[in-house]
Protein backbone atom coordinates (compact mmCIF):
# COMPACT_ATOMS: atom_id res chain seq x y z
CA UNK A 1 -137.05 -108.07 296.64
CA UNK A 2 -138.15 -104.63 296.06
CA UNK A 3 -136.26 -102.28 292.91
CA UNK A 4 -133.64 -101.07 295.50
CA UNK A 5 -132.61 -103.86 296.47
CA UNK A 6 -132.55 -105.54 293.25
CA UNK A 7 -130.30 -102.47 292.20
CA UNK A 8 -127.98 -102.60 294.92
CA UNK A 9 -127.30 -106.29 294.55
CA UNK A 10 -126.44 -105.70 290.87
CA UNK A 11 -124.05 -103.15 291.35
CA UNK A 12 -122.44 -105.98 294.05
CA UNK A 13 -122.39 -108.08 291.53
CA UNK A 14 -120.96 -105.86 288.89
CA UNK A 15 -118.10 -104.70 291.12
CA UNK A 16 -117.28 -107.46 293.99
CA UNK A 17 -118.85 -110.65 291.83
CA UNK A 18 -120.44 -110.82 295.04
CA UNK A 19 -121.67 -114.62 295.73
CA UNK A 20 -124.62 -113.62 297.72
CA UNK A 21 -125.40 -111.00 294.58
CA UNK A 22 -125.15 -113.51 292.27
CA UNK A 23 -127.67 -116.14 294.18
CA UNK A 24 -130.13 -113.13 294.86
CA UNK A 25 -130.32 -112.45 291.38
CA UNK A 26 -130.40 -115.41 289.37
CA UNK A 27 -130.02 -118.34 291.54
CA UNK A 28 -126.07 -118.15 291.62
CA UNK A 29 -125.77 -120.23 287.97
CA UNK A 30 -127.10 -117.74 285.10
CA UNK A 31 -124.05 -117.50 283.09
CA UNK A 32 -125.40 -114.23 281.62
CA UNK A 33 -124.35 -112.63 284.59
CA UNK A 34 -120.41 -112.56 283.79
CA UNK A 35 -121.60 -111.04 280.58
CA UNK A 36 -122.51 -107.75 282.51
CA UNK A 37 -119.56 -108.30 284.26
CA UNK A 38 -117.49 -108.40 281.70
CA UNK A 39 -118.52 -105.81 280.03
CA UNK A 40 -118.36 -103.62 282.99
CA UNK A 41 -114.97 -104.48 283.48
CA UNK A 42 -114.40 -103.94 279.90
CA UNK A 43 -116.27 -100.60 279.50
CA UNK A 44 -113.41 -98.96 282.12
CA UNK A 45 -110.29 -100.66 280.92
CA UNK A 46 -110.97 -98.83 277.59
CA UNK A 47 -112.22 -95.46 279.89
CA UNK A 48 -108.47 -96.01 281.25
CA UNK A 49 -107.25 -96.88 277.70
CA UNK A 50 -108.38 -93.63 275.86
CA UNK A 51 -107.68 -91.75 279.34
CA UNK A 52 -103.88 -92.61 278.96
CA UNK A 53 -102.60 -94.09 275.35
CA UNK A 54 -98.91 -92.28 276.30
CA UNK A 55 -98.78 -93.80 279.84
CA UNK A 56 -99.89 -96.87 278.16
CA UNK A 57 -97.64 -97.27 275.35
CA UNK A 58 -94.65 -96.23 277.85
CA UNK A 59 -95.70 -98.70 280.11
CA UNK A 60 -96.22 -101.57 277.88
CA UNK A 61 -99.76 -103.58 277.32
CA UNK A 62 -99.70 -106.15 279.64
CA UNK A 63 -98.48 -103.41 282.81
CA UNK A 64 -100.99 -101.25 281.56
CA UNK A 65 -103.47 -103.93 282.20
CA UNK A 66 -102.28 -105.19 285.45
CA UNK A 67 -102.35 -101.68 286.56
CA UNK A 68 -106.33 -101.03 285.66
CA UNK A 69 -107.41 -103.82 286.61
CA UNK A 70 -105.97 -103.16 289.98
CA UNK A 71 -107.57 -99.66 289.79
CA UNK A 72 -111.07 -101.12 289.06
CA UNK A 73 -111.01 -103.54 292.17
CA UNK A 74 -110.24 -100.92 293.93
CA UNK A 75 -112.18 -97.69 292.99
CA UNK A 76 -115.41 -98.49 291.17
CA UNK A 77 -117.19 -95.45 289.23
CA UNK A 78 -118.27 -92.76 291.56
CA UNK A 79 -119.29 -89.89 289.36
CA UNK A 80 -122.02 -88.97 286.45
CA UNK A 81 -119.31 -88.89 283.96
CA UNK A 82 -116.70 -91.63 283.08
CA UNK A 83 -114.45 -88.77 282.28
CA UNK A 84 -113.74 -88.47 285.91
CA UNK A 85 -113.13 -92.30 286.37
CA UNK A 86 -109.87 -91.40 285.51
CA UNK A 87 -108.78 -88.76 288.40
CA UNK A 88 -107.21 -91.34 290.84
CA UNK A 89 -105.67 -93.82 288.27
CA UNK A 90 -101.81 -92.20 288.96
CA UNK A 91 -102.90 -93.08 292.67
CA UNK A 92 -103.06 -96.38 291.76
CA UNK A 93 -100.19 -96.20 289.45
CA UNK A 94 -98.13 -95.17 292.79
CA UNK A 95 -99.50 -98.50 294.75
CA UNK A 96 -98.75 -100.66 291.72
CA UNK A 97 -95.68 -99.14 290.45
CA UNK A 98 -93.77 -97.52 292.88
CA UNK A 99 -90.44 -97.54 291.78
CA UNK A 100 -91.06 -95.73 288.56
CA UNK A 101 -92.56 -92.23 289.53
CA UNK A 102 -92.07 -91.48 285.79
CA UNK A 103 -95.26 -93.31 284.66
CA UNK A 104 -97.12 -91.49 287.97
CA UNK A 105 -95.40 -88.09 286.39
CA UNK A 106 -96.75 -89.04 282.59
CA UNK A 107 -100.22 -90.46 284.13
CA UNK A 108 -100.68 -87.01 285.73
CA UNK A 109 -99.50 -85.12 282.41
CA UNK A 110 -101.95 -87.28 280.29
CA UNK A 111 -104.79 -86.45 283.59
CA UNK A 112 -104.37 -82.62 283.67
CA UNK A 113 -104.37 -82.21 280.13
CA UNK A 114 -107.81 -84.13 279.88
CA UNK A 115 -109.60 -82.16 282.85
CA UNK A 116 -108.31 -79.17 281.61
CA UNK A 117 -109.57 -79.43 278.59
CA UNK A 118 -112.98 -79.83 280.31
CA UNK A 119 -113.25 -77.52 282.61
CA UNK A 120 -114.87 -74.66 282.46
CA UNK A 121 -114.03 -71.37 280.34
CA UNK A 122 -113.22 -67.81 281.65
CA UNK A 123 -111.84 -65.09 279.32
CA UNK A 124 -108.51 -64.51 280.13
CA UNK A 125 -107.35 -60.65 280.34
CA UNK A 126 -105.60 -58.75 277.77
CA UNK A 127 -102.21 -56.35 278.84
CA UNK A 128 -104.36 -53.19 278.02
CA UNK A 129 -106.34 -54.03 280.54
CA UNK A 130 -103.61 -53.55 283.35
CA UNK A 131 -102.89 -50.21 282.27
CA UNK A 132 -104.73 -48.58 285.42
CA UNK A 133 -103.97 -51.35 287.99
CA UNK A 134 -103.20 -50.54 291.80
CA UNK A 135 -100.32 -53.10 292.03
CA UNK A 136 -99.85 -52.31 295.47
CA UNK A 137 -103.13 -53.80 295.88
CA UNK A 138 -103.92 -55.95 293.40
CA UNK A 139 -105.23 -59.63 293.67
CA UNK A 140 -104.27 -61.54 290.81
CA UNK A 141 -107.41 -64.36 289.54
CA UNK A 142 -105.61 -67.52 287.82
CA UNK A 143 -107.76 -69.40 285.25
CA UNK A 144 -109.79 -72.72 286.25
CA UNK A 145 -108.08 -74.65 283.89
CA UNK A 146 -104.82 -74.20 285.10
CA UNK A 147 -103.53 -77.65 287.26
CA UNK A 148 -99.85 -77.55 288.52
CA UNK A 149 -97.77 -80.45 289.81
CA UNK A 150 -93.99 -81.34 290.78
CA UNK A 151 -92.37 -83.43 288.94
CA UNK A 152 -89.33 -85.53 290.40
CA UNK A 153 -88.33 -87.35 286.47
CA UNK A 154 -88.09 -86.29 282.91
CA UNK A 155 -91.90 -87.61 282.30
CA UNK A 156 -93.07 -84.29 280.12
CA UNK A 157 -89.43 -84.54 278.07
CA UNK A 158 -91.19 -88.58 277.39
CA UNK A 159 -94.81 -86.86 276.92
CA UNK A 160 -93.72 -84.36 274.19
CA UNK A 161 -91.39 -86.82 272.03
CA UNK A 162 -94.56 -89.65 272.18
CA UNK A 163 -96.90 -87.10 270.86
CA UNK A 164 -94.42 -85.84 268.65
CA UNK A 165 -94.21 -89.27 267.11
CA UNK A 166 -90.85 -89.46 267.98
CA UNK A 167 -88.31 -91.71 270.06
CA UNK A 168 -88.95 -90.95 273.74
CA UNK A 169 -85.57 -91.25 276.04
CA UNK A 170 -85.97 -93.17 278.74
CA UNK A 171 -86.88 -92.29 282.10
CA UNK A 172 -84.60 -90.99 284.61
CA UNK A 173 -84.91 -88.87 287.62
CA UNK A 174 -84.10 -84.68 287.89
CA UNK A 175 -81.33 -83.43 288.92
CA UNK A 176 -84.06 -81.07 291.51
CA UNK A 177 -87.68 -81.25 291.05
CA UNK A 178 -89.45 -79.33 288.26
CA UNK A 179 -93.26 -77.81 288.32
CA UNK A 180 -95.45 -79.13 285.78
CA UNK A 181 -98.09 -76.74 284.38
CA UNK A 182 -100.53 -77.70 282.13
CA UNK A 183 -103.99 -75.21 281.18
CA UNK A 184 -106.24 -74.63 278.41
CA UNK A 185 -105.83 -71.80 275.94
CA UNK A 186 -108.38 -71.22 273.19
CA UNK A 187 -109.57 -74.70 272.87
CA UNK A 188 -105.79 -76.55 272.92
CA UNK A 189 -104.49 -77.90 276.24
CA UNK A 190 -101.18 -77.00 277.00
CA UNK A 191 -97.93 -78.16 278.74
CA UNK A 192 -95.49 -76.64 280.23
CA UNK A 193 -91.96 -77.39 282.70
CA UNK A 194 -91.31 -74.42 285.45
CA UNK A 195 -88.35 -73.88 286.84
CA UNK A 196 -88.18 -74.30 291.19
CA UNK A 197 -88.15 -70.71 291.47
CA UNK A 198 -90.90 -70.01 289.08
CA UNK A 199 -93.22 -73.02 290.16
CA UNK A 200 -93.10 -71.71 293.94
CA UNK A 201 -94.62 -68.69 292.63
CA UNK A 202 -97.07 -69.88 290.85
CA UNK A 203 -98.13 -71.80 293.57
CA UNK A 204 -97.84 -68.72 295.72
CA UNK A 205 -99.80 -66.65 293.60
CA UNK A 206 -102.27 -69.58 292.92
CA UNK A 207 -103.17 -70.00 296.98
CA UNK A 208 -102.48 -66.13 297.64
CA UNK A 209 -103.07 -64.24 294.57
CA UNK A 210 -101.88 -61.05 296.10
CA UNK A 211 -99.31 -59.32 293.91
CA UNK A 212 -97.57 -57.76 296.49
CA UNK A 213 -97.29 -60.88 298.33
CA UNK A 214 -95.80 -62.33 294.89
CA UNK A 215 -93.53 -59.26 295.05
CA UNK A 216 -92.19 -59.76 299.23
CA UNK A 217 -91.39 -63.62 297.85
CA UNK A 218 -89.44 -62.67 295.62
CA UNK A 219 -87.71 -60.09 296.92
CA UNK A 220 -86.76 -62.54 299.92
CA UNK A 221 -85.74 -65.11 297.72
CA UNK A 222 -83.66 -62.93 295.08
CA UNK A 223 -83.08 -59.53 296.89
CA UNK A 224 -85.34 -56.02 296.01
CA UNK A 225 -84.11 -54.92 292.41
CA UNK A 226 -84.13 -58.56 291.00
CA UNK A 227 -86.97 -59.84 292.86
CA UNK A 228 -88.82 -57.13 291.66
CA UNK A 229 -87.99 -57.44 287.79
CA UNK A 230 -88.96 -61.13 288.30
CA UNK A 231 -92.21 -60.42 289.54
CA UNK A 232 -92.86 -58.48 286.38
CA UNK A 233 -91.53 -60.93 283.90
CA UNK A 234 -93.49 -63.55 285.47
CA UNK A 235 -96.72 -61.22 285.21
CA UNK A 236 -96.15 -60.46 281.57
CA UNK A 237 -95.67 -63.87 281.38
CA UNK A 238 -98.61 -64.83 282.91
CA UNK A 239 -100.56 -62.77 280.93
CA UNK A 240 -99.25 -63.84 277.68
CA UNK A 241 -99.73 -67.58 278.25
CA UNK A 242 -103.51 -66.62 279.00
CA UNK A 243 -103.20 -67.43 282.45
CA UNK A 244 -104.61 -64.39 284.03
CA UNK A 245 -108.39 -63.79 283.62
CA UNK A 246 -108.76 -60.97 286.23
CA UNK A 247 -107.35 -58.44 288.73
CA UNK A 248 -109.24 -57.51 291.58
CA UNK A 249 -108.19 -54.53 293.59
């Protein structure tokens, strides 16, 4: 058995407690085997554990567990980082779970606001810098922290009280789905609930970034004068929140 091999039927062993692994490597009988095991196992529940402590404590212990222990039969590590071991856990939250979409809402809250915080920085645009702007032509650039969702239950209502330290209400579904916006500003991640209206612009000017696009959408959806005024609210808006770091022309 060459070093490739040898490698390959370790990681079998590590993630399928493959039989054929285990008899390849030590005969099938070494007990010190589950100790790698185990501590392979162990080493991503607490990944998943630091990844989610609100979805976690929402959930309860022992559905917390059931849940990543379902996620690590199914997805072992893929990536450099173990920060990233945590991208697809509300996937498996939706398999496990999948008559409470408000622990897939808070699992996504508690995801974005990690990779956010993580990804990388771009200096976001100050309002002086608009003050010669073509806006009949301008092309708006969004920062790459920003992550936007929509949210179908009252799961960032349950995020803020938890970190708050405070009684969280229970969950329960929307009246009409909300967008979910979470970036990074300075070095603090942020969360915040849209509004229908103002999360299908985002996402407009997130895929299109064309303010005059923006500006047509609006218009359709609200009529010229009030369309209009939205646009520029939503800009200033934008702007403030440290949202914008460019405008191409």
């Amino acid at each position: 058995m060459n070093l490739a091999e040898l490698q390959r039927g370790f990681r079998s062993w590590l993630v399928e407690a493959s039989d054929d692994a285990a008899k390849q490597l030590a005969g099938g009988s070494d007990p010190g085997l589950f100790v790698y095991q185990n501590n392979y196992r162990g080493q991503l529940v607490a990944c998943l554990q630091s990844s989610f402590p609100q979805t976690r404590a929402f959930m309860g212990d022992e559905a917390f567990l059931h849940a990543a222990v379902a996620h690590i039969d199914a997805r072992p590590p893929y990536a450099w980082t173990l920060d990233a071991y945590a991208d697809h856990f509300g996937e498996t939250l939706r398999t496990e779970f999948p008559l409470n979409p408000d622990v897939q809402d808070l699992a996504w809250i508690e995801q974005a606001l990690g990779a956010a915080f993580i990804a990388g920085d771009a200096q976001p645009i100050a309002f002086t810098d608009l003050a010669n702007v073509d806006w009949d032509t301008a092309r708006l650039q969004f920062t790459p922290t920003l992550l936007t969702a929509q949210a179908t239950t009252n799961a960032a209502d349950i995020w803020w009280a938890m970190q708050e330290g405070k009684e969280h209400p229970e969950g329960e579904m929307l009246a009409e789905p909300r967008g979910l916006q979470v970036w990074r500003r300075g070095y603090v991640s942020c969360l915040r609930t849209l509004d229908p209206l103002e999360y299908d612009a985002l996402m407009h000017a997130q895929s299109n970034g064309s303010f005059p696009s923006l500006c047509e959408m609006l218009i359709a959806r609200l009529g010229e004068e009030e369309g209009v005024a939205r646009a520029g609210a939503l800009l200033a808006d934008w702007v403030g929140s440290e949202l914008i770091t460019g405008v191409e022309v």
